[in-house]
Protein backbone atom coordinates (compact mmCIF):
# COMPACT_ATOMS: atom_id res chain seq x y z
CA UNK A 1 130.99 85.61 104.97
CA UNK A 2 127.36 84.24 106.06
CA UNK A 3 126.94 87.70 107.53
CA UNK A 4 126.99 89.24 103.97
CA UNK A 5 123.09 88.43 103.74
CA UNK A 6 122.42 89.47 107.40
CA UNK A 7 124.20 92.87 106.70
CA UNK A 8 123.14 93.39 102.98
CA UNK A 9 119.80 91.91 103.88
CA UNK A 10 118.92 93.88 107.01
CA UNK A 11 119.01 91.04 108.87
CA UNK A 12 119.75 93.57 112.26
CA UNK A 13 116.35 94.62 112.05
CA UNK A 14 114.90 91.83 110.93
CA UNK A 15 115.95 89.76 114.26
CA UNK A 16 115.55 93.42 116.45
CA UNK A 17 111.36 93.28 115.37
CA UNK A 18 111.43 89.59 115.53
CA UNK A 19 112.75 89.57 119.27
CA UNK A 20 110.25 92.26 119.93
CA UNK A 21 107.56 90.48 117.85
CA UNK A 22 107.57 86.99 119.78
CA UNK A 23 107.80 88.54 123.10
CA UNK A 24 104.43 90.67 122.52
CA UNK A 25 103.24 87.61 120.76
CA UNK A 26 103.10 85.99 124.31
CA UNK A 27 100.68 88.91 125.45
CA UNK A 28 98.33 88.76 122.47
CA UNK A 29 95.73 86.60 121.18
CA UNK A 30 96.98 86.27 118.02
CA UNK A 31 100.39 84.78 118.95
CA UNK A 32 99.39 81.25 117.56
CA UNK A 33 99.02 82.62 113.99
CA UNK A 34 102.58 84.77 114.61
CA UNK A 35 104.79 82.81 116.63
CA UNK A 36 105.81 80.07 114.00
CA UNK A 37 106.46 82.29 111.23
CA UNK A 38 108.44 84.89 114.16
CA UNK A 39 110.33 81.76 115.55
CA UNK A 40 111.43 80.91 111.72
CA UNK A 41 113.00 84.59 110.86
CA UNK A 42 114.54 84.88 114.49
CA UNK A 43 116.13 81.57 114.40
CA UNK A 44 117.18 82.24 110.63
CA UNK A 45 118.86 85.72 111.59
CA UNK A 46 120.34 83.92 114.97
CA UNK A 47 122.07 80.96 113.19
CA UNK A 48 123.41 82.93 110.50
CA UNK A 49 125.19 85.00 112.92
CA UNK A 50 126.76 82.35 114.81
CA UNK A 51 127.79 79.76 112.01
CA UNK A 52 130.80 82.27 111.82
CA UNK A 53 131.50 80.48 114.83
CA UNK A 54 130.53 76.75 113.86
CA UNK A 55 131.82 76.62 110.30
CA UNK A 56 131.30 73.50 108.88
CA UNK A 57 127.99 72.00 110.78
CA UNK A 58 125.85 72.29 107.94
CA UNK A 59 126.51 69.75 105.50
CA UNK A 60 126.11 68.85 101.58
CA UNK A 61 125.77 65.44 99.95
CA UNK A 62 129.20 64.08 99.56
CA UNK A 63 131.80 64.95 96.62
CA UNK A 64 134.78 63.97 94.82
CA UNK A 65 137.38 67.13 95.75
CA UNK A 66 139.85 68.12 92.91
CA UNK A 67 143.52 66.77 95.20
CA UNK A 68 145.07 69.38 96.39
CA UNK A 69 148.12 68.63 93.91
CA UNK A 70 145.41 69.27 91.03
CA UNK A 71 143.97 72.25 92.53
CA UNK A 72 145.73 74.79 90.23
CA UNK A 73 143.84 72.94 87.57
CA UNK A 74 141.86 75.68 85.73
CA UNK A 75 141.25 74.29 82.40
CA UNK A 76 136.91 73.27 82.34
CA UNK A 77 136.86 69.77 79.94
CA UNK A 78 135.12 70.30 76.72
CA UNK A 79 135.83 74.76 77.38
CA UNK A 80 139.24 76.36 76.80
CA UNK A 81 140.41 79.68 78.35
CA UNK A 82 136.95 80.56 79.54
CA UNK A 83 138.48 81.38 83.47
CA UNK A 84 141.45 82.65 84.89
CA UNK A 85 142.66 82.91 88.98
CA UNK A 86 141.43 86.60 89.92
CA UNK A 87 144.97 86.64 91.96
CA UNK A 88 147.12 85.31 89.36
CA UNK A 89 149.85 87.61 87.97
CA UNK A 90 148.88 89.72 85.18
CA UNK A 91 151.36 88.47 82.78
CA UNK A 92 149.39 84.86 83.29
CA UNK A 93 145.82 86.75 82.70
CA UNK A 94 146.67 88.68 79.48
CA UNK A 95 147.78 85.62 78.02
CA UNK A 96 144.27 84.31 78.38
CA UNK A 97 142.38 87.63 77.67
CA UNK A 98 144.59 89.06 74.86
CA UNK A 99 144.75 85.88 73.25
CA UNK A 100 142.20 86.30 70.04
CA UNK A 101 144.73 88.94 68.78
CA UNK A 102 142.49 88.05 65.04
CA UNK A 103 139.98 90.46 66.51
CA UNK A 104 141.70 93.03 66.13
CA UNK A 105 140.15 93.40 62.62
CA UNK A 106 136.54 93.19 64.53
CA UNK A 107 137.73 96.60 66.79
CA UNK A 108 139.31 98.07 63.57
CA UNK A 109 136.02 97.52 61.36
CA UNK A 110 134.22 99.85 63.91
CA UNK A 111 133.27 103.24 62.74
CA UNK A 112 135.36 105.90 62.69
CA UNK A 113 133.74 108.12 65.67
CA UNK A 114 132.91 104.98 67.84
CA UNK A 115 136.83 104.00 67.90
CA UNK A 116 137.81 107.56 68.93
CA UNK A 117 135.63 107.75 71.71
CA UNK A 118 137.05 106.85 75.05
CA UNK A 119 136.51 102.88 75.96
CA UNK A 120 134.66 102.84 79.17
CA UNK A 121 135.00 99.93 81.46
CA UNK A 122 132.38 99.31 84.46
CA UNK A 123 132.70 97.26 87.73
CA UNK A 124 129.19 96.28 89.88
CA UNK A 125 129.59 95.11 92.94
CA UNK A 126 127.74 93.00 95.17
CA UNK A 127 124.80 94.02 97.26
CA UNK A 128 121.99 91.74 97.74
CA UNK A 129 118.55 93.50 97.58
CA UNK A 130 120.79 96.60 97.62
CA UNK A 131 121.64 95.61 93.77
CA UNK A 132 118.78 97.48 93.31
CA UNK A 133 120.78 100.65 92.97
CA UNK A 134 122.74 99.75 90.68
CA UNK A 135 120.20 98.41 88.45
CA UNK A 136 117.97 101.88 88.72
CA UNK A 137 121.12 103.78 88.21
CA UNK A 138 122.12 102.46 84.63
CA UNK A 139 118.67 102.46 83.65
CA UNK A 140 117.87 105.97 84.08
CA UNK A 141 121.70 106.48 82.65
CA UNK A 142 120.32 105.32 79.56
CA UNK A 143 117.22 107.11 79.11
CA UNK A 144 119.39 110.29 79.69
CA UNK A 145 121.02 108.97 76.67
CA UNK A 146 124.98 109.47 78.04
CA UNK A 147 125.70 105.92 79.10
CA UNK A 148 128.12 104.10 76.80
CA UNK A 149 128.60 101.15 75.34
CA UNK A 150 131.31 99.59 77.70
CA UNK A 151 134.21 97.72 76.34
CA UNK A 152 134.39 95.81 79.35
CA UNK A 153 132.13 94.80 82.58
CA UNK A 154 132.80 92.93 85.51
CA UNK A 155 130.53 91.73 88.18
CA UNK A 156 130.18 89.77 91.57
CA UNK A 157 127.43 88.86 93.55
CA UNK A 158 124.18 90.59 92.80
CA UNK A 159 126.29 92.86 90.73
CA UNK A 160 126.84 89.17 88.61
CA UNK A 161 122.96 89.40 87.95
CA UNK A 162 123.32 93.03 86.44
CA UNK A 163 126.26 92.49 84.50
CA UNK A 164 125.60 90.64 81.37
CA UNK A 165 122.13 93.38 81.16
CA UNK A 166 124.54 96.13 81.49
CA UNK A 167 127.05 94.90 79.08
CA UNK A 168 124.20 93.83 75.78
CA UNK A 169 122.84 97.93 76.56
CA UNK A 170 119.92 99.40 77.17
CA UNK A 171 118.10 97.35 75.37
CA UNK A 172 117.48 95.06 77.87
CA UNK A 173 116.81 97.46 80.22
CA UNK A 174 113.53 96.62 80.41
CA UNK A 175 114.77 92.93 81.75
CA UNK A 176 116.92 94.64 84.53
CA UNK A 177 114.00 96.75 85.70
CA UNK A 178 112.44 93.52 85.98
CA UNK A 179 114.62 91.68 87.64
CA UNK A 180 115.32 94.06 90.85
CA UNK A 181 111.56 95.60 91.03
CA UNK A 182 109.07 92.85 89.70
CA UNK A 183 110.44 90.10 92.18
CA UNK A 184 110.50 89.63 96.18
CA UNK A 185 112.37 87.17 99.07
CA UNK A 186 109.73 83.80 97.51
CA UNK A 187 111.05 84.93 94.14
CA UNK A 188 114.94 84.70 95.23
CA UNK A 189 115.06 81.70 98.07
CA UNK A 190 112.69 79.60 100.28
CA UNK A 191 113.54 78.55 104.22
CA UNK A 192 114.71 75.81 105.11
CA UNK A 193 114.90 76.14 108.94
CA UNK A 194 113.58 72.14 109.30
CA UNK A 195 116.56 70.87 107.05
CA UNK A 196 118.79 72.97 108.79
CA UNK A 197 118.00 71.02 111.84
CA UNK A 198 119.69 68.13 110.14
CA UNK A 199 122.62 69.69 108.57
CA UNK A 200 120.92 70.92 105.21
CA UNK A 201 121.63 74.25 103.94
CA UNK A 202 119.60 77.53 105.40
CA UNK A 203 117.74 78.52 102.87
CA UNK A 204 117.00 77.03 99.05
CA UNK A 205 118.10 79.30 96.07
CA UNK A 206 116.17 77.27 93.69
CA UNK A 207 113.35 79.97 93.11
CA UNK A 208 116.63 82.42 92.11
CA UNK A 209 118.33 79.34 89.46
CA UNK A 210 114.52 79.69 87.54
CA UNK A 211 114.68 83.16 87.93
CA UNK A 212 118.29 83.10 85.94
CA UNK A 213 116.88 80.39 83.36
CA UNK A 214 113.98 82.76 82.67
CA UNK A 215 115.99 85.60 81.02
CA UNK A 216 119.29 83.85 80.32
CA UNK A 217 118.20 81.61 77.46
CA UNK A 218 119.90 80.93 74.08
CA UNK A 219 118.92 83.64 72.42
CA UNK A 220 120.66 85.62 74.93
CA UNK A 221 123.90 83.72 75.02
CA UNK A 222 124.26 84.42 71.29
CA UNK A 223 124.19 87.93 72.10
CA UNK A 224 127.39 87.35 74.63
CA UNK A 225 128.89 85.43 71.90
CA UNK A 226 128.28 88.80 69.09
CA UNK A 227 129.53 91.38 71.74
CA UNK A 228 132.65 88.67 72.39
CA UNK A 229 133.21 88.69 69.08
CA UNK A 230 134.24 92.03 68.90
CA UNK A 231 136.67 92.23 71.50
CA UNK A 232 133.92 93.38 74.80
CA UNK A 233 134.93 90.93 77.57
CA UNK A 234 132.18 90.69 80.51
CA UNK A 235 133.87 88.83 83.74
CA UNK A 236 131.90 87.26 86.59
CA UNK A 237 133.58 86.93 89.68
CA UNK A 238 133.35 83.83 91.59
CA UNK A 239 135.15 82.17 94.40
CA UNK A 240 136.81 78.43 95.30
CA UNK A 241 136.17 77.58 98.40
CA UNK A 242 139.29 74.80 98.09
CA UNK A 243 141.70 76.93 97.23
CA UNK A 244 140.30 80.06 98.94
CA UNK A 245 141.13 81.82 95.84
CA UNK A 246 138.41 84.27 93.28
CA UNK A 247 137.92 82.78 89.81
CA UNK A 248 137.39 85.57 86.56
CA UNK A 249 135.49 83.91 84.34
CA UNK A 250 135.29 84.74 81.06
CA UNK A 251 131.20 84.64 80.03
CA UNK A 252 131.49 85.95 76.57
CA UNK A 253 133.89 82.81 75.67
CA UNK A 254 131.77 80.78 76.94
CA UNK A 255 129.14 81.80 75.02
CA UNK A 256 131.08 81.16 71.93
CA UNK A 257 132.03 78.04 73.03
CA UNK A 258 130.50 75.23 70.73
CA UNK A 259 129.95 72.73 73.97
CA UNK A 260 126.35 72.06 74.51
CA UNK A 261 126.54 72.78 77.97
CA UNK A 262 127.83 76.36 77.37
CA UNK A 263 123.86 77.46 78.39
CA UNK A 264 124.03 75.39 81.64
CA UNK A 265 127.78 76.52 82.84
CA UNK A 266 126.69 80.48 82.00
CA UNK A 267 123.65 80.24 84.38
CA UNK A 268 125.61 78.16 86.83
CA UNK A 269 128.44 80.51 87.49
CA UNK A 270 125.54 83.54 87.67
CA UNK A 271 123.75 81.85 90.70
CA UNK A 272 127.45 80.94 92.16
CA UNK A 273 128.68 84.51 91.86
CA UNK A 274 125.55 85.02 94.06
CA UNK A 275 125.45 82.27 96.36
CA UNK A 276 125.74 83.36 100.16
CA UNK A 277 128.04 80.81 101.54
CA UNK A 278 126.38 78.80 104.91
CA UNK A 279 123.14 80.13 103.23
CA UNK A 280 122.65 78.99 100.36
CA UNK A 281 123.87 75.51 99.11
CA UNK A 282 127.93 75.93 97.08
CA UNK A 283 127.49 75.90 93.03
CA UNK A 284 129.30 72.56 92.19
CA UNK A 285 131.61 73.25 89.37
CA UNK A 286 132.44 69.70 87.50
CA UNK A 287 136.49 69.45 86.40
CA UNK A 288 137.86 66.76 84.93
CA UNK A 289 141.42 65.98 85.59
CA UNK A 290 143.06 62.40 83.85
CA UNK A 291 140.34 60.46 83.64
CA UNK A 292 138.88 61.24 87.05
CA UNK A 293 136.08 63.69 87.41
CA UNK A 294 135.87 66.08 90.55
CA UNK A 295 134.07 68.51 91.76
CA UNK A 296 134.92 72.34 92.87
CA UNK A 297 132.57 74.14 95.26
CA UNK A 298 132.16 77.99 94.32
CA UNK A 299 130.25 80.56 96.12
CA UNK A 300 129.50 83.98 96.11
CA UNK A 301 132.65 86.27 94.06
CA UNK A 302 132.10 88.83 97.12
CA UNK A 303 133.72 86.38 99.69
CA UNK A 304 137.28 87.24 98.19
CA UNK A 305 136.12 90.49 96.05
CA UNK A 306 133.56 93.16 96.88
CA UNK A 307 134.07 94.22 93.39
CA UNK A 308 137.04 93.86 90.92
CA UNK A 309 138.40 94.92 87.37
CA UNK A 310 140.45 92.51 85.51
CA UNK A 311 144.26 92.83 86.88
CA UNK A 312 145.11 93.05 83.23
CA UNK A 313 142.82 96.11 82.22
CA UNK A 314 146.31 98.22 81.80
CA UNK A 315 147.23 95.33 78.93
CA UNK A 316 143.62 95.52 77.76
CA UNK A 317 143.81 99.24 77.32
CA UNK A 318 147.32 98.73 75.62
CA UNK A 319 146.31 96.46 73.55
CA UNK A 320 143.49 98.78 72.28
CA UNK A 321 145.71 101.42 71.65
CA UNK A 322 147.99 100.06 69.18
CA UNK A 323 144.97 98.91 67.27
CA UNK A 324 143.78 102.76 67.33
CA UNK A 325 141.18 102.31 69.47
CA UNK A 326 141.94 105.06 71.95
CA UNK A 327 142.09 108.13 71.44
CA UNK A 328 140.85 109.77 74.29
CA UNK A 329 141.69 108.93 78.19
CA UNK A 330 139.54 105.56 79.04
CA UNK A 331 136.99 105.75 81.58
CA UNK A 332 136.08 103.48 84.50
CA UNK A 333 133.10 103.36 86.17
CA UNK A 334 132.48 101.60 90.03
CA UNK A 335 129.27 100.95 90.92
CA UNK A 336 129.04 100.02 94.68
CA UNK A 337 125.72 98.73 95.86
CA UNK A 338 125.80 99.90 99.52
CA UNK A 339 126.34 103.08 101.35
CA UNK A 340 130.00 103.95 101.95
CA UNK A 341 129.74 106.61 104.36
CA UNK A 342 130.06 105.46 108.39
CA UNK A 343 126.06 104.71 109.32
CA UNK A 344 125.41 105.32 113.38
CA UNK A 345 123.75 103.26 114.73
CA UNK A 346 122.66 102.14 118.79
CA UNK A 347 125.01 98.29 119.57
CA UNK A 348 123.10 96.71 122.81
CA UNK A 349 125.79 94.86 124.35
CA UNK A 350 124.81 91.55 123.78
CA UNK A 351 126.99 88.78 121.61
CA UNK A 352 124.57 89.04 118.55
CA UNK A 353 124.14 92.57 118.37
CA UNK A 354 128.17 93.35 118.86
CA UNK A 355 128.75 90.27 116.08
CA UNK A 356 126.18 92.04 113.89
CA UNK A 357 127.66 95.06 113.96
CA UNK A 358 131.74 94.04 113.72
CA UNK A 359 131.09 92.01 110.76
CA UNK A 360 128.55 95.11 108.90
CA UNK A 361 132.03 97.27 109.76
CA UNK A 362 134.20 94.62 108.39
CA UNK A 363 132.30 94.26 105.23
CA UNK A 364 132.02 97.82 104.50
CA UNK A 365 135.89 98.34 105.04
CA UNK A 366 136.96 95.54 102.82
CA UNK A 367 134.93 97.12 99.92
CA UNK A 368 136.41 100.37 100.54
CA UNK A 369 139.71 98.70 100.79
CA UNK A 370 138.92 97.21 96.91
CA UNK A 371 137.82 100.37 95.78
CA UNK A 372 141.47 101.75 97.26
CA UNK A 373 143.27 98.90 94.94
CA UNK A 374 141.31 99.51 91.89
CA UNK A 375 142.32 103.17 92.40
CA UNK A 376 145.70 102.73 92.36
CA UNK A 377 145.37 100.90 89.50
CA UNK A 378 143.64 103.60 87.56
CA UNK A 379 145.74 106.03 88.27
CA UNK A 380 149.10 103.82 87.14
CA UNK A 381 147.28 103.18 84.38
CA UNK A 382 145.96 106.84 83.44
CA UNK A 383 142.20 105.76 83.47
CA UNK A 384 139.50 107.95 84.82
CA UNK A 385 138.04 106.71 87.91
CA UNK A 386 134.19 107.64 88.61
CA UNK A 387 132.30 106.40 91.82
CA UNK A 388 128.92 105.60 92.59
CA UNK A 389 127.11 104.58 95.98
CA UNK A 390 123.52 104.73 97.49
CA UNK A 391 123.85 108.31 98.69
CA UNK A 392 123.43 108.17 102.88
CA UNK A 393 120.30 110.37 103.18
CA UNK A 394 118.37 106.84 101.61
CA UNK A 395 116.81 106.15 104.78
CA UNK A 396 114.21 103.67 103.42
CA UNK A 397 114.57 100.30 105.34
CA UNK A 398 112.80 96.52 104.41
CA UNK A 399 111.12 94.01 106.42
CA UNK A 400 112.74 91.22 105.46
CA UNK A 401 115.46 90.06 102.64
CA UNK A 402 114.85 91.13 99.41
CA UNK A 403 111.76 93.23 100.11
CA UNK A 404 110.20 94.36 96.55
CA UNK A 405 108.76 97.50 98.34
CA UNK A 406 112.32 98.10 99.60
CA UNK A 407 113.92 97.43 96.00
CA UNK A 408 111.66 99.19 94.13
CA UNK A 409 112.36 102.64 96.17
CA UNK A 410 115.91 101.69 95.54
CA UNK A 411 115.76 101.31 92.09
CA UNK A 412 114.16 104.35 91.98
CA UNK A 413 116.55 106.49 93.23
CA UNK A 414 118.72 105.14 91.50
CA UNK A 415 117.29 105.86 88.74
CA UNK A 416 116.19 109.12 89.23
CA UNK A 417 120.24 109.90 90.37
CA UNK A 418 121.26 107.96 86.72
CA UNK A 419 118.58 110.23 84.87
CA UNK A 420 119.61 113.63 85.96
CA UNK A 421 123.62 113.73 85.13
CA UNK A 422 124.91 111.77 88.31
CA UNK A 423 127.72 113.28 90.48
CA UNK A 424 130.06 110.28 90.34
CA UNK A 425 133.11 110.70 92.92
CA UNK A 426 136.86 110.90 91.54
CA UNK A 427 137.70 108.75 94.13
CA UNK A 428 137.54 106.47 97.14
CA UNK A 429 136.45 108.23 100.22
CA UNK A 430 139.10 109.76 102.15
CA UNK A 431 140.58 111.12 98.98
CA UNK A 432 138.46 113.62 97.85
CA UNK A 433 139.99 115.87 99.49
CA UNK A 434 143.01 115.19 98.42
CA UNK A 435 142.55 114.36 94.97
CA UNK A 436 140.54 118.15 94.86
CA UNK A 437 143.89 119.52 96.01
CA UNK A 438 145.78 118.16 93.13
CA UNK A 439 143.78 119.80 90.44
């Protein structure tokens, strides 16, 4: 999964001008001046596509790892049902999410007209600088004034930085234009080429953890905590590397949690959903088993799930019925922060370029192949499924990862898509068609 940045981050045309770059370099006077900083992207791009192939040579500073016979430990000390195994049978999850059955009260005290609307659940996806889209999109949703107020959000990867935005409203819309037009690559991670070289990680997300402190303060948390409080759950995707398994956890509990590290865990798990694995360094997560303290290693929620609802959404939406909370068909909305439509493009028939290029196919298919599950579920489930994507006449390209010029454009037309009553899709591509038929 280190090829999620080279694919989401353009990395193919990154290393194709970089190649290009040096060689002319050698012809020019100014080559001096280029070469170092050309050498640096090439040999960024280059090792990220091979450490698919040699796994493991880049090392971290030792750890105590949770025994394997512990590892279905999911209990944080000093938190309690704050996370759940995304994989874990659904009877097992609504006993964690349906749990604070005393809020039903909360959902009944609601007015009158905002109980009979239909609940509206949304699911962002990963994307890199391509979260950009999604961002734009739900911010010129709101300023046409039709975007709910969703009962529940989900999020992984970049599409863990939009989430909790997304889920307080469009009142911190502002924050989310912000975050995905105001800020570039030196905003989001440094290189680290040199420390590579001796078996540090590739790049340094430090730059992105201030960028999370920045807007996810206290004051924000205790707006988690309100929405929580009345029944909205927002889920950040996450996954062990251990157990090879995706972790749900739940952000608003945390929020509510009295522990005074409640702050530090909520920004923690943000920069994990987003940590590129092999790129950037793992997110230690600190357990505490007996009296022995370990250490779990998460990365980013996209290795194991391109984008996800909560396997219990048909006991959420259950639940909210008996307490007269639906009375209209519930709605679900997928964002999906990349093209989905098959993008030609020339392979040159050399090891990098065919890598490239397999693991860009692979990555698109498995999120089509999530969007296929979460179907099914919707339609066991009788929720109406609604689709979004960068549309593939978007032809604008970047010059490097996380390109503000890039983003900005992005976020633009996604906004401009969000603002003027966007087509979403009844369904995954490849049903269309046959979805069309049936009605």
């Amino acid at each position: 999964m280190v090829a999620v940045l080279i694919v989401r981050s353009r990395y193919r045309l990154i290393m194709r001008r970089a190649v290009r770059r040096t060689l002319d370099a050698f012809d020019c006077k100014r080559r001096a001046a280029r070469f170092d900083a050309l050498l640096r992207m090439f040999l960024f791009g280059l090792i990220g596509a091979s450490a698919i192939l040699t796994a493991g040579c880049a090392t971290i500073a030792p750890r105590n790892v949770l025994p394997e016979a512990s590892a279905s430990q999911i209990e944080l000390d000093g938190f309690h049902d704050i996370r759940f195994w995304g994989d874990a049978p659904d009877r097992d999850i609504q006993a964690i999410m349906m749990a604070d059955e005393s809020r039903a009260e909360a959902r009944l005290s609601l007015p009158v007209e905002r109980r009979q609307q239909a609940a509206s659940f949304l699911a962002i996806s990963g994307g890199a600088d391509d979260g950009a889209f999604g961002a734009g999109l739900l911010v010129g949703w709101s300023d046409a004034g039709t975007r709910p107020a969703f009962d529940l959000v989900t999020g992984v990867s970049s599409g863990a930085l939009i989430a909790p935005f997304a889920f307080l409203g469009r009142e911190h819309d502002n924050q989310l234009r912000e975050i995905f037009t105001k800020y570039g690559r030196k905003d989001i991670f440094t290189y680290n080429v040199s420390g590579l070289l001796e078996g540090a990680a590739l790049a340094d997300d430090a730059p992105l953890a201030k960028l999370i402190e920045k807007y996810v303060d206290a004051a924000f948390l205790q707006e988690i905590a309100r929405e929580r409080m009345k029944g909205r759950i927002l889920l950040i995707g996450t996954t062990n590397l251990d157990t090879q398994r995706p972790v749900l956890w739940d952000m608003g509990r945390i929020a509510m949690s009295s522990n005074r590290d409640a702050l530090a865990l909520f920004r923690k798990i943000l920069l994990a959903s987003a940590t590129l694995p092999g790129i950037f360094p793992p997110v230690r997560i600190h357990v505490r088993v007996g009296q022995q303290d370990y250490d779990e290693l998460h990365v980013d929620g996209g290795v194991t799930r391109q984008v996800f609802i909560a396997p219990s959404i048909s006991s959420y939406v259950a639940h909210n019925r008996k307490t007269g909370r639906l009375a209209a068909r519930p709605r679900l909305y997928v964002i999906r922060n990349g093209k989905i439509d098959p993008e030609w493009q020339p392979v040159r028939e050399n090891m990098l370029s065919i890598t490239q290029r397999s693991i860009a196919t692979l990555i698109k298919n498995q999120g089509i192949g999530d969007l296929y599950r979460i179907y099914s579920i919707t339609k066991q489930d009788g929720i109406d499924f609604n689709l979004a994507s960068i549309p593939s006449d978007f032809t604008e390209t970047s010059d490097e990862p996380f390109d503000q010029r890039y983003m900005i454009a992005l976020f633009n037309r996604g906004y401009d898509l969000g603002s003027h009553n966007y087509p979403w899709a009844k369904a995954p591509p490849g049903l269309e068609l046959t979805t069309q038929a049936h009605n």
